[in-house]
PDB file of N, CA and C in Angstrom:
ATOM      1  N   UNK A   1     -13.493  -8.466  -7.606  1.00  0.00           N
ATOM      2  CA  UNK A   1     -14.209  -9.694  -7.304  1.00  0.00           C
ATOM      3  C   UNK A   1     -15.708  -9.368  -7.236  1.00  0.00           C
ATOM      4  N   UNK A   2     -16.654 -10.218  -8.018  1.00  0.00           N
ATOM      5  CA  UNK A   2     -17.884  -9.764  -7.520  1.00  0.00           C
ATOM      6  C   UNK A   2     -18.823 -10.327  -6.507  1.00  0.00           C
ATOM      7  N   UNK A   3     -19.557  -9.396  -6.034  1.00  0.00           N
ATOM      8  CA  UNK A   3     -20.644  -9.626  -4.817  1.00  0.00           C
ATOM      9  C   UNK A   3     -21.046 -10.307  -5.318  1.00  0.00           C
ATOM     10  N   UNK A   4     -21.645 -11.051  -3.837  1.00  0.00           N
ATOM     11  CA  UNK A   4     -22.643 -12.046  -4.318  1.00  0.00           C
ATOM     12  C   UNK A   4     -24.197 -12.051  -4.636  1.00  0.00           C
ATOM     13  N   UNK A   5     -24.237 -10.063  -4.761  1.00  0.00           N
ATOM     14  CA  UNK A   5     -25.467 -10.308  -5.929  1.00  0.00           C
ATOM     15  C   UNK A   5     -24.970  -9.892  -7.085  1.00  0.00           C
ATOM     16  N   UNK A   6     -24.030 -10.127  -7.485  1.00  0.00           N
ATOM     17  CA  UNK A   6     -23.819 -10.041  -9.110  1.00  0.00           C
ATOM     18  C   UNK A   6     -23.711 -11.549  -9.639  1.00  0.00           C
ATOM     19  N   UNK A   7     -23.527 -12.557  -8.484  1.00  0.00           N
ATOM     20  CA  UNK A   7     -23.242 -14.125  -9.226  1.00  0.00           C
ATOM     21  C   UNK A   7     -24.559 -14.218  -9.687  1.00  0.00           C
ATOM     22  N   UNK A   8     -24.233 -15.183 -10.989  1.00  0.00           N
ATOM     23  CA  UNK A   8     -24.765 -15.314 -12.239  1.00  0.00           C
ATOM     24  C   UNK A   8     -24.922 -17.111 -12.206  1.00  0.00           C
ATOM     25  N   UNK A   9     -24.248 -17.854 -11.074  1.00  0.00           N
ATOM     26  CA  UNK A   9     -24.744 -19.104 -11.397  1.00  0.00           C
ATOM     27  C   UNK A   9     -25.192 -19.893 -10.760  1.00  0.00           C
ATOM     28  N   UNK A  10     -25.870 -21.004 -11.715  1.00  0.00           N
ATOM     29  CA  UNK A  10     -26.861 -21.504 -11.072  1.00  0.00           C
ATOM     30  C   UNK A  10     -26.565 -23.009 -10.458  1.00  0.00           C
ATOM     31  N   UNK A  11     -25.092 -22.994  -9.909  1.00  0.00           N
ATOM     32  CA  UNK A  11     -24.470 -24.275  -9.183  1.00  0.00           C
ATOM     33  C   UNK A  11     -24.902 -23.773  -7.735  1.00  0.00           C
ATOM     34  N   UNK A  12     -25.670 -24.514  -7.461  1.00  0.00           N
ATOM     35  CA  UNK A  12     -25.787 -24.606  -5.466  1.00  0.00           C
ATOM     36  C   UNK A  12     -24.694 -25.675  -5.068  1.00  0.00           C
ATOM     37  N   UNK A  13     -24.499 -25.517  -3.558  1.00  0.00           N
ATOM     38  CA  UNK A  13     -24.225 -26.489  -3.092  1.00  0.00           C
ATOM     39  C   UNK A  13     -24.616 -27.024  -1.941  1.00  0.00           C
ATOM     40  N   UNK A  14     -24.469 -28.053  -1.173  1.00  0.00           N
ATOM     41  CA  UNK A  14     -24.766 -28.731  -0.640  1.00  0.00           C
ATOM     42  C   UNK A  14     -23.646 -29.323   0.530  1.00  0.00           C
ATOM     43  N   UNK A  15     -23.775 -28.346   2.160  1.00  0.00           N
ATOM     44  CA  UNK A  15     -22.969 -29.655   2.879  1.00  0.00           C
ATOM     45  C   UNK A  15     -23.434 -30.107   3.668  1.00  0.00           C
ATOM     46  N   UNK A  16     -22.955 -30.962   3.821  1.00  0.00           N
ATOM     47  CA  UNK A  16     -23.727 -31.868   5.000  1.00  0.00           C
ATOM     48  C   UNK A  16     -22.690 -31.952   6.395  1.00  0.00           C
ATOM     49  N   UNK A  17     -23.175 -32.533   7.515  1.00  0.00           N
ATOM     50  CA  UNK A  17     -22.564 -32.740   8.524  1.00  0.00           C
ATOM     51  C   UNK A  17     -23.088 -34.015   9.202  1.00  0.00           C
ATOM     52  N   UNK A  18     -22.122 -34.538   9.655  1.00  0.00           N
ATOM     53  CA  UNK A  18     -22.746 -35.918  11.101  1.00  0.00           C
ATOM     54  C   UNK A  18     -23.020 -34.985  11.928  1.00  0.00           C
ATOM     55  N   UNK A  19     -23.399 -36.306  12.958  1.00  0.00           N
ATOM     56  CA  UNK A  19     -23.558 -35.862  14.194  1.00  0.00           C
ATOM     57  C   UNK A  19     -22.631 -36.720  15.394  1.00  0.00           C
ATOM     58  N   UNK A  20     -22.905 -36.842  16.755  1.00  0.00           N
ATOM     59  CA  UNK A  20     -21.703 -37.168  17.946  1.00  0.00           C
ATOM     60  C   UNK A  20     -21.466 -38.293  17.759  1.00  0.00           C
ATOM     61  N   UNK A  21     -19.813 -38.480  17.555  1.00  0.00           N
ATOM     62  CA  UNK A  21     -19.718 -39.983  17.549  1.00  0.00           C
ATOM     63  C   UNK A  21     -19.602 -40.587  16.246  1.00  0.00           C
ATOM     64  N   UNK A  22     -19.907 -39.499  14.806  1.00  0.00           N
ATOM     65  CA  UNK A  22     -20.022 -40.130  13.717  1.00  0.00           C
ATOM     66  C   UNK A  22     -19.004 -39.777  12.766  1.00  0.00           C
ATOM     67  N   UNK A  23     -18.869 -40.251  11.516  1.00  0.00           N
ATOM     68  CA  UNK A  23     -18.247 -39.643  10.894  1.00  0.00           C
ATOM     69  C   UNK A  23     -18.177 -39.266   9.001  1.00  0.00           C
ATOM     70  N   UNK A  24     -17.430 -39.012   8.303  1.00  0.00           N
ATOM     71  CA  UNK A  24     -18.023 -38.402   7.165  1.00  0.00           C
ATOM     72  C   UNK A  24     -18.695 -39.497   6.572  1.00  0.00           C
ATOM     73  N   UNK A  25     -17.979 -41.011   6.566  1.00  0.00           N
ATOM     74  CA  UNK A  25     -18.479 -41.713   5.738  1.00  0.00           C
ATOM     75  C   UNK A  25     -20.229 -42.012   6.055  1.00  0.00           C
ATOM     76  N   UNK A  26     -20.723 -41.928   7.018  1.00  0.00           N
ATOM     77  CA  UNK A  26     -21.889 -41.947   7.304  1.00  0.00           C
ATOM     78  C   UNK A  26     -23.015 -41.261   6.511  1.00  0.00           C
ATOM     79  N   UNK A  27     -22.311 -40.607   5.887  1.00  0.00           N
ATOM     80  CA  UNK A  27     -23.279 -39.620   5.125  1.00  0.00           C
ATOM     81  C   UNK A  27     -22.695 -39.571   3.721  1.00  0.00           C
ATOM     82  N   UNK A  28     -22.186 -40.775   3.255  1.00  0.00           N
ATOM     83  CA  UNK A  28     -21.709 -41.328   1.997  1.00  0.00           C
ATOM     84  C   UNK A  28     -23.244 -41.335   1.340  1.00  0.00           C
ATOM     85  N   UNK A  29     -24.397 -42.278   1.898  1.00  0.00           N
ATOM     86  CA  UNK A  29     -25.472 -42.544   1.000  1.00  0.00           C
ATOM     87  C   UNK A  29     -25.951 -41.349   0.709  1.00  0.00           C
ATOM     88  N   UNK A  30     -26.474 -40.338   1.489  1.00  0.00           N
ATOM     89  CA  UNK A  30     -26.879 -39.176   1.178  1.00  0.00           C
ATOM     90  C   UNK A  30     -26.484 -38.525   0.099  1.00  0.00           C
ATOM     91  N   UNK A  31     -24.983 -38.276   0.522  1.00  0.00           N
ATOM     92  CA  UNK A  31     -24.477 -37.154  -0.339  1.00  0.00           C
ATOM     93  C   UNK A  31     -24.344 -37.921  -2.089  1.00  0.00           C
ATOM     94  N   UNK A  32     -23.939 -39.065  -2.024  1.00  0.00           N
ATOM     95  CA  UNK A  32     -24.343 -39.543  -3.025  1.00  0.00           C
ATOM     96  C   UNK A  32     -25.610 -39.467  -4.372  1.00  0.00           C
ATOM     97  N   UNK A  33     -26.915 -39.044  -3.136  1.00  0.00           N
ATOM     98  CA  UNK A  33     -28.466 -39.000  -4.066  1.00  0.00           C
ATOM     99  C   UNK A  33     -27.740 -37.311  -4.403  1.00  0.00           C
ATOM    100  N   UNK A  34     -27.536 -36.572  -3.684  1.00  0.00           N
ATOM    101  CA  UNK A  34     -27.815 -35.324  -3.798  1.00  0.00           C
ATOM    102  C   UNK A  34     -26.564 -34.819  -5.206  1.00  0.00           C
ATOM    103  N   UNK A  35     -25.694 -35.592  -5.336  1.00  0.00           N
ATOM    104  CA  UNK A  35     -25.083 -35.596  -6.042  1.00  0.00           C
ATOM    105  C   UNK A  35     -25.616 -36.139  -7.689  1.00  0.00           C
ATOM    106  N   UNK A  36     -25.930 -36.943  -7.220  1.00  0.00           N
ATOM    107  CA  UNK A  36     -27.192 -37.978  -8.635  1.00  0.00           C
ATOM    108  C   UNK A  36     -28.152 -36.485  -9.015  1.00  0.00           C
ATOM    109  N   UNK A  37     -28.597 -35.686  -8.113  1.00  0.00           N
ATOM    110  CA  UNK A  37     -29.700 -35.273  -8.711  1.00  0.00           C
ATOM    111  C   UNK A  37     -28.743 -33.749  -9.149  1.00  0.00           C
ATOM    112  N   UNK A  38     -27.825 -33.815  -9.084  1.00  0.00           N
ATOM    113  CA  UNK A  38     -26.823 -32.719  -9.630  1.00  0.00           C
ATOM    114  C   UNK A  38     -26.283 -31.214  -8.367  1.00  0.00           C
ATOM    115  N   UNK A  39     -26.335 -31.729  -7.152  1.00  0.00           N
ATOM    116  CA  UNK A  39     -26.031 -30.549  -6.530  1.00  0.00           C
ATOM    117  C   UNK A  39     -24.563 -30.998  -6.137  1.00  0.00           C
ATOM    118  N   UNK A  40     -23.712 -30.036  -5.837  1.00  0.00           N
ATOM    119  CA  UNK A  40     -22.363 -29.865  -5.393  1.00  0.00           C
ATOM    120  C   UNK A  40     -22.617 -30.299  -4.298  1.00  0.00           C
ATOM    121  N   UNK A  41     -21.527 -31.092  -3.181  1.00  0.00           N
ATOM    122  CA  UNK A  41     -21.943 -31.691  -1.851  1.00  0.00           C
ATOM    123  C   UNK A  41     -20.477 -31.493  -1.443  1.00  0.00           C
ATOM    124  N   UNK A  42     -20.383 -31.465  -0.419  1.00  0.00           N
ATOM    125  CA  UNK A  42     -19.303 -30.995   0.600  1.00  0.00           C
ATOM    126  C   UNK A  42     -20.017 -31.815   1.738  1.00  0.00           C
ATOM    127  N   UNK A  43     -19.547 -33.138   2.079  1.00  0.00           N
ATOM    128  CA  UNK A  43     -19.179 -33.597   3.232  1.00  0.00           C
ATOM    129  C   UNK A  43     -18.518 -33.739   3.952  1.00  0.00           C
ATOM    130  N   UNK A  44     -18.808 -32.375   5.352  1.00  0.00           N
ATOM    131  CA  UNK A  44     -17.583 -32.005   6.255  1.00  0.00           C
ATOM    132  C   UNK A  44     -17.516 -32.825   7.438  1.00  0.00           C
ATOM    133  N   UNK A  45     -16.448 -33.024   7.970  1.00  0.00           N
ATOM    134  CA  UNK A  45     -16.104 -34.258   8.953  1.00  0.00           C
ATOM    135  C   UNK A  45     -15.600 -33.211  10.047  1.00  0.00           C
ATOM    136  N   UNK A  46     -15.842 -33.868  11.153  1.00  0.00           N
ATOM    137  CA  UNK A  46     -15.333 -33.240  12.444  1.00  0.00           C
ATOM    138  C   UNK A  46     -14.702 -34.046  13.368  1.00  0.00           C
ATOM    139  N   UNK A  47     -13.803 -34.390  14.324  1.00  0.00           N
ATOM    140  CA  UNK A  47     -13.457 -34.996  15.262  1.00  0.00           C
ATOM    141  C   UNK A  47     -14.699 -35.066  16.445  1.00  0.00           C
ATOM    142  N   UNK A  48     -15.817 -35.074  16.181  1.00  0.00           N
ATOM    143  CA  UNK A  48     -16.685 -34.703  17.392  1.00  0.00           C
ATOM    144  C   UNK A  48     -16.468 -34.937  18.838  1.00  0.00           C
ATOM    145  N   UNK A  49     -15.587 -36.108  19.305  1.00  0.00           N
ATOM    146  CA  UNK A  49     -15.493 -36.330  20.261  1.00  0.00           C
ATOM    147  C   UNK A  49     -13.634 -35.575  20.882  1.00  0.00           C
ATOM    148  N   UNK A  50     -13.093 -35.462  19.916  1.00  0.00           N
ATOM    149  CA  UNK A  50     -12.376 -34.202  20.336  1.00  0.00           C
ATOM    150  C   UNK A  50     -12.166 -33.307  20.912  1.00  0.00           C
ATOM    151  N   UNK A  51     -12.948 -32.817  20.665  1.00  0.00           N
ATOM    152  CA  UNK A  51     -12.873 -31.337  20.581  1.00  0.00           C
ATOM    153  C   UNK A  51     -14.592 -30.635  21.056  1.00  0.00           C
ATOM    154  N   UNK A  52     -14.680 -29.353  21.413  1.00  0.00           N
ATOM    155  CA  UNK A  52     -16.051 -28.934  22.153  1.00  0.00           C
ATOM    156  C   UNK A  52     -16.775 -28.547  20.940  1.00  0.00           C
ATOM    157  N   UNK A  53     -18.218 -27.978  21.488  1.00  0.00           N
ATOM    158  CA  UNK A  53     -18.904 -27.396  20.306  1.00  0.00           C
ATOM    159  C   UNK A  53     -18.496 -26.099  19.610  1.00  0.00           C
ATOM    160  N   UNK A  54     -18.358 -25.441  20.522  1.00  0.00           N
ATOM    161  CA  UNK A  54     -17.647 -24.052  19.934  1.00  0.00           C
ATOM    162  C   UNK A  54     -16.169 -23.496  18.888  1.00  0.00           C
ATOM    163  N   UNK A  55     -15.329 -24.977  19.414  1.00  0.00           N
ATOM    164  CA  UNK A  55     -14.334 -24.961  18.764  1.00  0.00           C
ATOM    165  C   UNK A  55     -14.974 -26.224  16.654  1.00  0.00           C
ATOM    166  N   UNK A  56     -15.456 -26.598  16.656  1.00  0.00           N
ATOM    167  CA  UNK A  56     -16.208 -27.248  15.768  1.00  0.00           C
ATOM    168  C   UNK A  56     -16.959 -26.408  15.289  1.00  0.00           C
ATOM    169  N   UNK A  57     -17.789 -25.588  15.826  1.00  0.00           N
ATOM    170  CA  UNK A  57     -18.393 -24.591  15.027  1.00  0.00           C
ATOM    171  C   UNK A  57     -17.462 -23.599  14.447  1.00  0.00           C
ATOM    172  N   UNK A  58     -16.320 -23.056  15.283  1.00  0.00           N
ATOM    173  CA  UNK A  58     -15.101 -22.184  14.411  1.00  0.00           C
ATOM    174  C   UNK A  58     -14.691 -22.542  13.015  1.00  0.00           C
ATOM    175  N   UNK A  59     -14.848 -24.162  13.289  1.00  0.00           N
ATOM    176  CA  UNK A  59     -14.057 -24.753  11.995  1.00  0.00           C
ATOM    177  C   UNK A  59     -15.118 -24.529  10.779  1.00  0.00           C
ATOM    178  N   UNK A  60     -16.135 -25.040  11.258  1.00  0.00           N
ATOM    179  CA  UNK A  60     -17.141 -25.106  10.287  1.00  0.00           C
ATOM    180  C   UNK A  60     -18.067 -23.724   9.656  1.00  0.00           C
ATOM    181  N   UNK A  61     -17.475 -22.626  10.766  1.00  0.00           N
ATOM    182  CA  UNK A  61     -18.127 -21.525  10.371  1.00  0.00           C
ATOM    183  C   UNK A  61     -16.936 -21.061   9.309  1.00  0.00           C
ATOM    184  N   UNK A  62     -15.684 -21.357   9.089  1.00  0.00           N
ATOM    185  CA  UNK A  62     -14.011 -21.160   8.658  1.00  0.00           C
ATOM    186  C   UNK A  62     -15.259 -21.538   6.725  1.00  0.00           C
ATOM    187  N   UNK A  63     -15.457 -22.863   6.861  1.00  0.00           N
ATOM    188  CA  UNK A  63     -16.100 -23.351   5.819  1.00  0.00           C
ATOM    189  C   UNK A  63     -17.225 -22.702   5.224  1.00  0.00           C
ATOM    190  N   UNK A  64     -17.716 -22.454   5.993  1.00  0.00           N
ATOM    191  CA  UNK A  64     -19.319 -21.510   5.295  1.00  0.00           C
ATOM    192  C   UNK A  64     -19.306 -19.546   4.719  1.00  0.00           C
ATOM    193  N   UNK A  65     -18.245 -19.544   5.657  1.00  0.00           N
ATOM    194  CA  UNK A  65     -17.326 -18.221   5.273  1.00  0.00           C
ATOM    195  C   UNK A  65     -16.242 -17.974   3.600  1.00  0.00           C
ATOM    196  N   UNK A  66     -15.829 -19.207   3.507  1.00  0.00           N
ATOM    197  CA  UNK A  66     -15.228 -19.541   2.425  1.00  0.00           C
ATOM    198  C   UNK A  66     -16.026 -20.074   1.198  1.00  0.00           C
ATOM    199  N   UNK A  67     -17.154 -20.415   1.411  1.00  0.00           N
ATOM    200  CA  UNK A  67     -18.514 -20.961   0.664  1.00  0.00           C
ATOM    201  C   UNK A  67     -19.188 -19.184   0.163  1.00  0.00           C
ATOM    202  N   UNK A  68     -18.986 -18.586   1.178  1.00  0.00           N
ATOM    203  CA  UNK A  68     -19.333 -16.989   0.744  1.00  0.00           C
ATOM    204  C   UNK A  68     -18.428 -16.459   0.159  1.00  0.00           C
ATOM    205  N   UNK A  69     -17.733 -16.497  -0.074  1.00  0.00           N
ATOM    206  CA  UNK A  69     -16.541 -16.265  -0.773  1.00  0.00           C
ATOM    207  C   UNK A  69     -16.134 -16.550  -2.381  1.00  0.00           C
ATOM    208  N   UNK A  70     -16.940 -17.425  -2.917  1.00  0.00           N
ATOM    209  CA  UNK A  70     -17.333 -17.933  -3.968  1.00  0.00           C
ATOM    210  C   UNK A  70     -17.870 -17.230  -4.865  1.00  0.00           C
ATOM    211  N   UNK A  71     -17.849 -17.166  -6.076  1.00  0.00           N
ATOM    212  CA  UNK A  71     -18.825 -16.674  -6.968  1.00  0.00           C
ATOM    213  C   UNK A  71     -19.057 -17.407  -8.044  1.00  0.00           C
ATOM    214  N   UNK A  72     -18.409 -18.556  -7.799  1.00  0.00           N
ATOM    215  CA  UNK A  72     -18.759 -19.820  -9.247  1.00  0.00           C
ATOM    216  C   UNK A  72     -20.278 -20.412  -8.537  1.00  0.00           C
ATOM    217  N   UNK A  73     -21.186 -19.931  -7.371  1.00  0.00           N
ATOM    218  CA  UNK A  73     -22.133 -20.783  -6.973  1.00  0.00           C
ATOM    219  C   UNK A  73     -22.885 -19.674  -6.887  1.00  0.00           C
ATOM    220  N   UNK A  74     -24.413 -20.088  -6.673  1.00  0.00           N
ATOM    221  CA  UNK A  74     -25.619 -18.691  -6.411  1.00  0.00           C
ATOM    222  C   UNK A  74     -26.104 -18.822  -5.304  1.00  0.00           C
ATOM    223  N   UNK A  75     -26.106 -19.883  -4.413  1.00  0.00           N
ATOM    224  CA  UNK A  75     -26.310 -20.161  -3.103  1.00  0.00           C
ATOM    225  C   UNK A  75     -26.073 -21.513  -2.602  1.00  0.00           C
ATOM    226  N   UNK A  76     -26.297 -21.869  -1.103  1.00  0.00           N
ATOM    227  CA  UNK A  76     -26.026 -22.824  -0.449  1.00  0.00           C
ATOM    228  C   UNK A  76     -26.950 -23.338   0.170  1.00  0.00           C
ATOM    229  N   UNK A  77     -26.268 -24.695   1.168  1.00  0.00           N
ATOM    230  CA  UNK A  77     -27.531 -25.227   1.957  1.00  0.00           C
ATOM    231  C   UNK A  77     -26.848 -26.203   2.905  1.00  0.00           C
ATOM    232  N   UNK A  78     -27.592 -26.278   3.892  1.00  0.00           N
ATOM    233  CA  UNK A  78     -26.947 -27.190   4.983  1.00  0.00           C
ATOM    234  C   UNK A  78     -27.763 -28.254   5.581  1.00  0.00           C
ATOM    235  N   UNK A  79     -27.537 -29.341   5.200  1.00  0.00           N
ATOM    236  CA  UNK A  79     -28.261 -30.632   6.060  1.00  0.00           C
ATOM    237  C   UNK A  79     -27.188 -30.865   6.863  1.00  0.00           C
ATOM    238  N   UNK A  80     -27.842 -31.180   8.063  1.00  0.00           N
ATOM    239  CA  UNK A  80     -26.719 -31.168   9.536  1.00  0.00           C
ATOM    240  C   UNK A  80     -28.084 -32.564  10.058  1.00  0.00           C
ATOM    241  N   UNK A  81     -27.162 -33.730  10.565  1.00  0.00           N
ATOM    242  CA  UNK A  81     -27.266 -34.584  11.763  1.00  0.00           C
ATOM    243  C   UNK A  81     -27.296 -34.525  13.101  1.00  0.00           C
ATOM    244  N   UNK A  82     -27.896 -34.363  13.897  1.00  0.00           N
ATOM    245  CA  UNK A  82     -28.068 -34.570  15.428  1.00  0.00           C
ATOM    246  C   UNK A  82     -27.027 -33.541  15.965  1.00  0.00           C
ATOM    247  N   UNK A  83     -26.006 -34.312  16.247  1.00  0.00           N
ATOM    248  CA  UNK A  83     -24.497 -32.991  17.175  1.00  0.00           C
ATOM    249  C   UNK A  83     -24.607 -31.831  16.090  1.00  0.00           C
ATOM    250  N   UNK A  84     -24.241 -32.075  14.377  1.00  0.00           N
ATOM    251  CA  UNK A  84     -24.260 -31.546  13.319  1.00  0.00           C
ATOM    252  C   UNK A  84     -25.008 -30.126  13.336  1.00  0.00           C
ATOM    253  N   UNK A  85     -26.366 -30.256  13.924  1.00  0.00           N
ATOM    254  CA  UNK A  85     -27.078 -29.364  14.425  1.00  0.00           C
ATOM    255  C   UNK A  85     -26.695 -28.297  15.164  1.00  0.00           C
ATOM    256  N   UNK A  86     -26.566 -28.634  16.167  1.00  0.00           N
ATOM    257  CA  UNK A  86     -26.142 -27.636  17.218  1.00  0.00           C
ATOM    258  C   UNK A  86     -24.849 -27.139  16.567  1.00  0.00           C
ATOM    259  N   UNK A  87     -23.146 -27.785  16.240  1.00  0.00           N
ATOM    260  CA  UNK A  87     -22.465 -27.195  15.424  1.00  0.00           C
ATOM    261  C   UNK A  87     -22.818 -26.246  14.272  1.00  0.00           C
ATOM    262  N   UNK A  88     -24.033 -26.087  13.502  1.00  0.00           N
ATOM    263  CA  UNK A  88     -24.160 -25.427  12.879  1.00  0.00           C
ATOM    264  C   UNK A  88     -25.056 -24.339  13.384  1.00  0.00           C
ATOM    265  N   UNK A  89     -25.864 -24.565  14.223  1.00  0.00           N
ATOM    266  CA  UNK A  89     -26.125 -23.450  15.150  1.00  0.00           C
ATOM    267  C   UNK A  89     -25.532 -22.399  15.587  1.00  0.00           C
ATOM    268  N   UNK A  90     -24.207 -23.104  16.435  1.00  0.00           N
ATOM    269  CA  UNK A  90     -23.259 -22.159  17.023  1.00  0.00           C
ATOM    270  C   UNK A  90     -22.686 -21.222  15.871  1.00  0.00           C
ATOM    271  N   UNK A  91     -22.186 -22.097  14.780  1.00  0.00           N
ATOM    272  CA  UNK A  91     -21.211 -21.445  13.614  1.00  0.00           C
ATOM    273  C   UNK A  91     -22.611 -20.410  13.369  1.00  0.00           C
ATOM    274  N   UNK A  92     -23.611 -20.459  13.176  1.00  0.00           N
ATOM    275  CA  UNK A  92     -24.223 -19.289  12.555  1.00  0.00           C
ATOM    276  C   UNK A  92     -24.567 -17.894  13.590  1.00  0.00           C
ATOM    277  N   UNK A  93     -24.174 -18.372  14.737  1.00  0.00           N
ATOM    278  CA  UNK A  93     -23.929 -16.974  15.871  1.00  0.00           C
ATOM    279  C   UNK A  93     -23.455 -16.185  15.284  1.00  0.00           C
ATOM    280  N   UNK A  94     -22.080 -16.291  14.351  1.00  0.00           N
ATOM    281  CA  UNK A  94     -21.225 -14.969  14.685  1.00  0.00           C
ATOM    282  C   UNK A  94     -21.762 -14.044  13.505  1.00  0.00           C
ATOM    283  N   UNK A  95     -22.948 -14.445  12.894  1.00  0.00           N
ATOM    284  CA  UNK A  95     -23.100 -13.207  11.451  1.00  0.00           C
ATOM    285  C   UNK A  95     -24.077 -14.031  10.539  1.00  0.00           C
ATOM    286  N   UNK A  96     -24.639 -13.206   9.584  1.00  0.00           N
ATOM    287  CA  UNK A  96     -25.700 -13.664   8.786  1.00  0.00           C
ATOM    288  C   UNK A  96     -24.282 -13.899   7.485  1.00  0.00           C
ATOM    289  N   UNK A  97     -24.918 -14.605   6.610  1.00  0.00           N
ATOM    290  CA  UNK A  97     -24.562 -15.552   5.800  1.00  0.00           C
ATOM    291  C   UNK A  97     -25.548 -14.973   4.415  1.00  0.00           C
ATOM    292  N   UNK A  98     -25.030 -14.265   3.423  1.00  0.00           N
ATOM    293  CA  UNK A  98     -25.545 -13.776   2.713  1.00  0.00           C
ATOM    294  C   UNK A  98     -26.494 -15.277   1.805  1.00  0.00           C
ATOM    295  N   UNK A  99     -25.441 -15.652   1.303  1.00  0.00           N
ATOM    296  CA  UNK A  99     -25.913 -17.302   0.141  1.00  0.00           C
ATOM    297  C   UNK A  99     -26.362 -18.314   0.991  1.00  0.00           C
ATOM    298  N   UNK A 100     -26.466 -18.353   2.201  1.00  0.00           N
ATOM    299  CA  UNK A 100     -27.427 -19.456   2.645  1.00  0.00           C
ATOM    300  C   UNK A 100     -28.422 -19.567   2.848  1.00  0.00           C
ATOM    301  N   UNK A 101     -29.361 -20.392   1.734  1.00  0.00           N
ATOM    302  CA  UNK A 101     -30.546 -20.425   1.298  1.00  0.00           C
ATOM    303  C   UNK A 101     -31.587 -21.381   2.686  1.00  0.00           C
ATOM    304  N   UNK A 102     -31.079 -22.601   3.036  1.00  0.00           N
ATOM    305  CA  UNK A 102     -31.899 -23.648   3.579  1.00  0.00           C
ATOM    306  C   UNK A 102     -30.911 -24.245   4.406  1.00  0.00           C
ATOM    307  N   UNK A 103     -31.645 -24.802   5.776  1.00  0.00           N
ATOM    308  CA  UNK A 103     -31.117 -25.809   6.736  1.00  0.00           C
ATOM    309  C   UNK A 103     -31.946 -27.003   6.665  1.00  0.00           C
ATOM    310  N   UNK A 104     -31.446 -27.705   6.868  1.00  0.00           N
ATOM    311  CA  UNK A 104     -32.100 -29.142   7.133  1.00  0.00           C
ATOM    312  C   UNK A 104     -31.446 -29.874   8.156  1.00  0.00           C
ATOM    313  N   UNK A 105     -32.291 -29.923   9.276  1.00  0.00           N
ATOM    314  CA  UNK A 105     -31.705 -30.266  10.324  1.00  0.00           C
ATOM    315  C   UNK A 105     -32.465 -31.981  10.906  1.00  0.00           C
ATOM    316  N   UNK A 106     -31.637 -33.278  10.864  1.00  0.00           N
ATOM    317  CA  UNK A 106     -32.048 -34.375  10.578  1.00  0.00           C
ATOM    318  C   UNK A 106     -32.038 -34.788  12.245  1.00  0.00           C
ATOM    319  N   UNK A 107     -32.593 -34.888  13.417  1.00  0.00           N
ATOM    320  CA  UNK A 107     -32.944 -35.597  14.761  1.00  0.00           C
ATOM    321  C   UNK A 107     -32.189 -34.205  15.095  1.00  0.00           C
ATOM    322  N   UNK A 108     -32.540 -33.029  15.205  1.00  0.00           N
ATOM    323  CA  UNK A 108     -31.694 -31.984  16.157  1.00  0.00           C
ATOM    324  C   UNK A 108     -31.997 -32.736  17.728  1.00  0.00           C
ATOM    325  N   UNK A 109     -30.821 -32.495  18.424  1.00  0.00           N
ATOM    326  CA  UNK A 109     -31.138 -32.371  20.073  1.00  0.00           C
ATOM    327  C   UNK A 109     -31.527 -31.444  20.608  1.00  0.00           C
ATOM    328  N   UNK A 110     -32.771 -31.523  20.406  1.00  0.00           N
ATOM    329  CA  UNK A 110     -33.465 -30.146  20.963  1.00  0.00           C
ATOM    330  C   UNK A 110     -33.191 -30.384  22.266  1.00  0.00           C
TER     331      UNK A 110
END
């Protein structure tokens, strides 16, 4: 299998996340442009009110782990919403992330 500095292509992708209280379809318009302008989009959904942050970041770090795992793509990127934020925060505790290029983080709760 090859590393991911031997990938050779030039498909990024793109996921996005809500934030508390929301859910995937919310981020229908978005992922839509980003799609128009040709990037791969992965809009991941969470139970937010479920479940805690830490257990949401497991899931979502499960996803970005498997996004590294890839070699049909040359890197990644994450626009995250409000809760979205902090979930992707936590998920990036446990280790650096070779292919993740950019965050975009839309009303973080600082």
């Amino acid at each position: 299998m090859p590393t991911k500095t031997e990938r050779t292509a030039d498909s990024q992708v793109i996921v996005v996340i809500h934030g508390l209280g929301g859910h995937r379809w919310i981020m229908i318009p978005l992922c839509r442009r980003l799609r128009e302008i040709g990037f791969e989009v992965i809009n991941w959904g969470y139970r937010s009110l479920w479940k805690d942050v830490p257990q949401h970041a497991a899931s979502f770090r499960n996803l970005l782990d498997e996004l590294e795992a890839r070699t049909d793509i040359s890197n990644y990127h994450i626009v995250a919403h409000s809760m979205g934020s902090i979930v992707t925060r936590v998920a990036l505790q446990s280790g650096k992330l070779a292919g993740l290029q950019r965050i975009v983080m839309l009303c973080p709760p600082n």
